[in-house]
Protein backbone atom coordinates (compact mmCIF):
# COMPACT_ATOMS: atom_id res chain seq x y z
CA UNK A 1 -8.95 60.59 -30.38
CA UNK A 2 -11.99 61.56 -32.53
CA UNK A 3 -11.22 64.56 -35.18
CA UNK A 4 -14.33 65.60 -37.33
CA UNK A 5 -13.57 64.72 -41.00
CA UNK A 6 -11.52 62.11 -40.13
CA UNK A 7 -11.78 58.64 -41.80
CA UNK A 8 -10.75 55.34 -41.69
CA UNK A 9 -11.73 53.79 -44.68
CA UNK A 10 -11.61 54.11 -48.22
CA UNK A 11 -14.32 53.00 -50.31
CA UNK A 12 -14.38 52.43 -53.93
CA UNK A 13 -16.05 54.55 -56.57
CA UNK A 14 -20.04 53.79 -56.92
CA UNK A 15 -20.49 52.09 -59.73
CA UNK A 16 -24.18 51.81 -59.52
CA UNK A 17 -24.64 55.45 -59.15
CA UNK A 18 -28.71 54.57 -60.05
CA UNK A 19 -28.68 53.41 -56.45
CA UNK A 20 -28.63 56.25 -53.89
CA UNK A 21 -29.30 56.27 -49.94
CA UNK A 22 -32.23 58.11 -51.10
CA UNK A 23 -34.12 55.26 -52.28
CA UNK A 24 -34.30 53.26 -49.28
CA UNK A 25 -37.49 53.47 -47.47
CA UNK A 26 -38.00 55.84 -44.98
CA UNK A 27 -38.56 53.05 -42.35
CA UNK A 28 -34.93 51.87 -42.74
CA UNK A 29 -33.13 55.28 -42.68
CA UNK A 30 -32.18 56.66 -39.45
CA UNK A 31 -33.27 60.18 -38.41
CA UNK A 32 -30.13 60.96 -36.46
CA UNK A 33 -26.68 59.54 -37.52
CA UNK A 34 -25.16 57.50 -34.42
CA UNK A 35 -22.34 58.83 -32.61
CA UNK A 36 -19.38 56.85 -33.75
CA UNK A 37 -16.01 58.34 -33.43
CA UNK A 38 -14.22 59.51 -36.51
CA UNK A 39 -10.80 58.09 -36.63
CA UNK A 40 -8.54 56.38 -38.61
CA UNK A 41 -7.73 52.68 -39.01
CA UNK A 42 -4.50 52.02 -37.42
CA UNK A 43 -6.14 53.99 -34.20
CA UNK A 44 -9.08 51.34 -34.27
CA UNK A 45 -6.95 48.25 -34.54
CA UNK A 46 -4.36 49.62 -31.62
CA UNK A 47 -7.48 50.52 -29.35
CA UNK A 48 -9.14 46.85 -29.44
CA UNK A 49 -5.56 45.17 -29.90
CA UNK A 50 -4.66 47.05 -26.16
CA UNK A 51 -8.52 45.60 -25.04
CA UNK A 52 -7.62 42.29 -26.02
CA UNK A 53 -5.03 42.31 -23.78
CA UNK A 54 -7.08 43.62 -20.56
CA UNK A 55 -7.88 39.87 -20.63
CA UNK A 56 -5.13 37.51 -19.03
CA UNK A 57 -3.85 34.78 -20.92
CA UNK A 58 -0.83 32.76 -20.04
CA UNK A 59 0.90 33.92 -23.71
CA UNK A 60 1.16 37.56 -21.81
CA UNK A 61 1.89 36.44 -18.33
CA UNK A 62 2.40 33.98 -15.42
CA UNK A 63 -0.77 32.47 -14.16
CA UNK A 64 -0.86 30.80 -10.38
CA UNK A 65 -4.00 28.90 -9.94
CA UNK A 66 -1.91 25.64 -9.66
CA UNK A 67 -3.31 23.15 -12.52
CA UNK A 68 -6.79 23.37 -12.78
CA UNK A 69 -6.80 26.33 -15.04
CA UNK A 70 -5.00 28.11 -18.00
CA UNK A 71 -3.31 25.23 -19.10
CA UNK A 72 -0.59 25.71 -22.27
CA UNK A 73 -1.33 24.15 -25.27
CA UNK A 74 0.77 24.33 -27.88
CA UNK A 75 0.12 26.59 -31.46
CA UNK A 76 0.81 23.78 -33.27
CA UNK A 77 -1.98 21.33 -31.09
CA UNK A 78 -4.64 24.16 -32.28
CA UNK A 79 -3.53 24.38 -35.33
CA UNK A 80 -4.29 20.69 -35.57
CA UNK A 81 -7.18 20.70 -33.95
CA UNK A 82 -8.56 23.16 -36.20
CA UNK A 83 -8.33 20.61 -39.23
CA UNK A 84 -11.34 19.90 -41.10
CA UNK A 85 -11.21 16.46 -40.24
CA UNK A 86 -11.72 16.75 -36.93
CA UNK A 87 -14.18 20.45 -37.00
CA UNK A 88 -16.68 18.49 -39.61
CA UNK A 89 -17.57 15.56 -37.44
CA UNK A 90 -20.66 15.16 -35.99
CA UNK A 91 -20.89 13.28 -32.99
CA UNK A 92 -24.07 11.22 -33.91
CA UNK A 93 -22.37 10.03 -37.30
CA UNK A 94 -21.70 6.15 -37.85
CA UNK A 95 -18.48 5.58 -36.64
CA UNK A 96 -17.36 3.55 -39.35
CA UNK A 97 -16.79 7.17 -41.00
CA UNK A 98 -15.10 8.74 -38.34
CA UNK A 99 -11.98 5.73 -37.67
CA UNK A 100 -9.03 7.97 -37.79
CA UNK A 101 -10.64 10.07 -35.18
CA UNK A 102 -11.43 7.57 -32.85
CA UNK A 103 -8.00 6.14 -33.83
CA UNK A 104 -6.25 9.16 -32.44
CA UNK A 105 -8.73 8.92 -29.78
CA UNK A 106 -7.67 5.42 -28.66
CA UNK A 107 -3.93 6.45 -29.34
CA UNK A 108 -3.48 9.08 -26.82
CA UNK A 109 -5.86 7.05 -23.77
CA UNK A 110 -3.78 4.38 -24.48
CA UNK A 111 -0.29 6.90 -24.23
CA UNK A 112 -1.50 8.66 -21.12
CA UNK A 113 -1.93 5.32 -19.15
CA UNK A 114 1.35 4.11 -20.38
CA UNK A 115 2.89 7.46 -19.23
CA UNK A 116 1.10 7.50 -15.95
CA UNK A 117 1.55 4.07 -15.38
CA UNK A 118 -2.21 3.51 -14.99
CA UNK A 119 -4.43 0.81 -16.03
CA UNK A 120 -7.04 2.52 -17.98
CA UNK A 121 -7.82 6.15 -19.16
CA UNK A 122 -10.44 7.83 -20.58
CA UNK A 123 -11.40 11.26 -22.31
CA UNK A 124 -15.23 11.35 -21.46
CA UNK A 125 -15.50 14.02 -19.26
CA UNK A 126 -15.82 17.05 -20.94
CA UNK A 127 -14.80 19.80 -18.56
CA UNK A 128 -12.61 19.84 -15.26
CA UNK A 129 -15.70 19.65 -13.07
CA UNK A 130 -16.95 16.75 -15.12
CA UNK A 131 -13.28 14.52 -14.56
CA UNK A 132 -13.62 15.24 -10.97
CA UNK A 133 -17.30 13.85 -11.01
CA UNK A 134 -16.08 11.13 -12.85
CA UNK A 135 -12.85 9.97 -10.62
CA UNK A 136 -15.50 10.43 -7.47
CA UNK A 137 -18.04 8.27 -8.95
CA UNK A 138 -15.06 5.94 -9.85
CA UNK A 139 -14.05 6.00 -6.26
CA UNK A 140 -17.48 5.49 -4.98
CA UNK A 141 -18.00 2.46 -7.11
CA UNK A 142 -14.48 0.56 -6.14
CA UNK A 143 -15.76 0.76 -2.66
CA UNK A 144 -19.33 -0.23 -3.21
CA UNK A 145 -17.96 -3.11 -5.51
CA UNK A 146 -16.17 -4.44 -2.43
CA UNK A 147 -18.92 -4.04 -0.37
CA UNK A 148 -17.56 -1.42 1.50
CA UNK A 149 -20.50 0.53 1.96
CA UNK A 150 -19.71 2.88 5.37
CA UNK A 151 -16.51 4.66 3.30
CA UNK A 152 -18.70 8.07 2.49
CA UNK A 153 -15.95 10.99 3.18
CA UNK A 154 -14.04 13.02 1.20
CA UNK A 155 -11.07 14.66 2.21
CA UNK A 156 -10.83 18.00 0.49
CA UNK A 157 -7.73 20.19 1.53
CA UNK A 158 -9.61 24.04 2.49
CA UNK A 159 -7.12 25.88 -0.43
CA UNK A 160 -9.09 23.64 -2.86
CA UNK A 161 -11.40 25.17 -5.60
CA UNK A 162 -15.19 25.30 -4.96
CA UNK A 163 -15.78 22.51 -7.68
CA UNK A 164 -13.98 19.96 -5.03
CA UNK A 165 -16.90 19.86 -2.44
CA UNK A 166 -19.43 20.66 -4.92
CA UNK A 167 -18.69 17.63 -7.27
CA UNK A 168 -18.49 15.59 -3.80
CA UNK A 169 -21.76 16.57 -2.48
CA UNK A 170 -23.15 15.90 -6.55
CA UNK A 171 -21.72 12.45 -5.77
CA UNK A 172 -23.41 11.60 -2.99
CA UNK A 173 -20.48 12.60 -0.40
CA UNK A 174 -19.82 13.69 2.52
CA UNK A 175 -16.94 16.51 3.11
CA UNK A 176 -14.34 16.95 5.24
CA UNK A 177 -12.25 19.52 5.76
CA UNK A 178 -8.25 19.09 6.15
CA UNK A 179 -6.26 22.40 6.93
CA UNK A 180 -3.48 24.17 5.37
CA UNK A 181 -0.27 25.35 7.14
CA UNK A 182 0.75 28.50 7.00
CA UNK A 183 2.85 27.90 3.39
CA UNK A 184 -0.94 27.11 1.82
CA UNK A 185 0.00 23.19 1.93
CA UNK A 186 -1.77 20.29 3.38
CA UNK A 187 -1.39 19.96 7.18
CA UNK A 188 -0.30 16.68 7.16
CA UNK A 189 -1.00 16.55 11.29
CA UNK A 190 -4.34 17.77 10.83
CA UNK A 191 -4.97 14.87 8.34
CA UNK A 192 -3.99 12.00 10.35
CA UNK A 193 -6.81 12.18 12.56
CA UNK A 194 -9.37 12.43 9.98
CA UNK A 195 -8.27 9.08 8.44
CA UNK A 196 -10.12 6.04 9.44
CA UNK A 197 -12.48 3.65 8.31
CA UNK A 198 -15.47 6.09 6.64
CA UNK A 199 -13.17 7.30 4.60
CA UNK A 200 -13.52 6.76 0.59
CA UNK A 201 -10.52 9.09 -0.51
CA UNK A 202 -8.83 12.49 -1.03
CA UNK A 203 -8.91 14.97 -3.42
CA UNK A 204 -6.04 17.00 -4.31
CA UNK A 205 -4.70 19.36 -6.62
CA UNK A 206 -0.80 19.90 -7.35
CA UNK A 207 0.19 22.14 -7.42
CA UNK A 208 -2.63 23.26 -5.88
CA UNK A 209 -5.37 26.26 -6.06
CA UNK A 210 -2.54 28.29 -4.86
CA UNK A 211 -0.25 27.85 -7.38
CA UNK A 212 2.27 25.84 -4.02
CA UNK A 213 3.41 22.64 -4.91
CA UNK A 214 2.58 19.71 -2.25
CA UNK A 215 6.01 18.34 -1.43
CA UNK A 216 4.61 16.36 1.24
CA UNK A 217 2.47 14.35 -1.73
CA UNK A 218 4.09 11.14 -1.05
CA UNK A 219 3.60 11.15 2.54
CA UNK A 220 -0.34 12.49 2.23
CA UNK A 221 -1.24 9.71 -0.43
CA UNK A 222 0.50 6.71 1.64
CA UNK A 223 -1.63 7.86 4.75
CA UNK A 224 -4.83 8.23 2.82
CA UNK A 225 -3.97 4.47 1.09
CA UNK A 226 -3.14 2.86 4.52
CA UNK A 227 -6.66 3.92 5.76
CA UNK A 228 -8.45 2.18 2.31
CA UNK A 229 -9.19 5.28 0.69
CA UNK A 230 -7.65 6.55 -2.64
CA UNK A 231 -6.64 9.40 -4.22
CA UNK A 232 -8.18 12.02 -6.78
CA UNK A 233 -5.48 14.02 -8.51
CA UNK A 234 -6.31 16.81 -10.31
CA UNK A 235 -5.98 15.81 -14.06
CA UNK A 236 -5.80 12.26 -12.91
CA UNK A 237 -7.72 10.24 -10.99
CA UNK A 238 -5.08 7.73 -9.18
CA UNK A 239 -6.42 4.38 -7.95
CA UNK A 240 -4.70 1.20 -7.14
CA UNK A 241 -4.91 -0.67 -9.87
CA UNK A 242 -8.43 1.30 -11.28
CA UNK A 243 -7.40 3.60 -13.90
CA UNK A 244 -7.23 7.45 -14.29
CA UNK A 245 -9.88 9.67 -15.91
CA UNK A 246 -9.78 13.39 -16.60
């Protein structure tokens, strides 16, 4: 696309013509101009506008990896985001300056338990490796608070993404492995025999890492609660009567 001569720019008239690229020193002149291409504008903005969109994004396409990833979020939720008042905090400021924030803070923990019909809710966990941290350690410590010491598995479907077992084994976990059928859901016959006492919970995503919906949800989280153990959804952490965390 390069043509020599041709230009992309148009700068204005020198008005300082006492100034000249022949009064810089020596040491910051370069000896050989660098091989740019010579083209013009419009050519540059269409060649990095097509790179741009070498990288996915769910505003040019459909994205499968269930709901762990790629989430949409509304223009207008960046746009607001993007406000001052939020961008100029600084976390270690008294909080007696930042109210509104930690207003709208409260607001939407408070909203999300309403809407998921949980107790509690909170925002602390900063990334989607960090909630499921937080909803094991929250698992770990309803058990331990009933003294139910020997509940140490995890049941972690083998479709799940690598932060599953990783975040159990942080924890202090032990993992086990349930099976998919064929469809990439839950074998719900290969479960049942991995349910008994040891067992502190399951973690599933839904849809999950596949992008497949778990119909058989409602079955899967009745068998894992009939055993003691709870359930980690990703994007909530579902406990009786414990709360959710993300």
């Amino acid at each position: 696309m390069s043509q020599n001569g041709r230009q992309g720019y148009s700068l204005p008239e020198n008005r300082c013509a006492e100034y000249k690229m022949s009064d810089l020193p020596k040491g910051l002149m370069r000896e050989n101009a660098p091989l740019l291409p010579e083209v013009d504008e419009l050519s540059v903005v269409r060649h990095y506008t097509n790179m741009s969109n070498n990288n996915f994004g769910v505003d040019t396409g459909f994205y499968p990896l269930g709901s762990c990833t790629m989430k949409y979020n509304p223009k207008i939720n960046e746009e607001i985001a993007a406000h001052r008042e939020f961008t100029g905090l600084h976390p270690l400021q008294n909080p007696e300056t930042a109210q509104g924030a930690l207003a709208v803070y409260y607001f939407l923990q408070t909203s999300l338990a309403e809407i998921s019909g949980l107790k509690e809710f909170t925002l602390n966990p900063y990334a989607g490796a960090h909630g499921e941290l937080t909803g094991l350690m929250i698992m770990r410590g309803y058990h331990m608070e009933r003294g139910d010491m020997k509940r140490t598995k995890v049941i972690i479907p083998d479709s799940a993404h690598g932060t599953n077992p990783a975040s159990s084994a942080v924890c202090g976990m032990d993992v086990v492995v349930v099976k998919s059928r064929p469809d990439g859901t839950v074998d719900v016959d290969d479960l049942r025999p991995l349910l008994d006492d040891t067992v502190a919970g399951m973690m599933m995503t839904n849809p999950n890492t596949l992008g497949i919906f778990e119909q058989n949800i409602g079955v899967i989280a009745k068998a894992v609660h009939d055993c003691g153990g709870l359930m980690y959804y990703d994007g909530a952490n579902l406990n009786p009567g414990q709360g959710a965390s993300r």
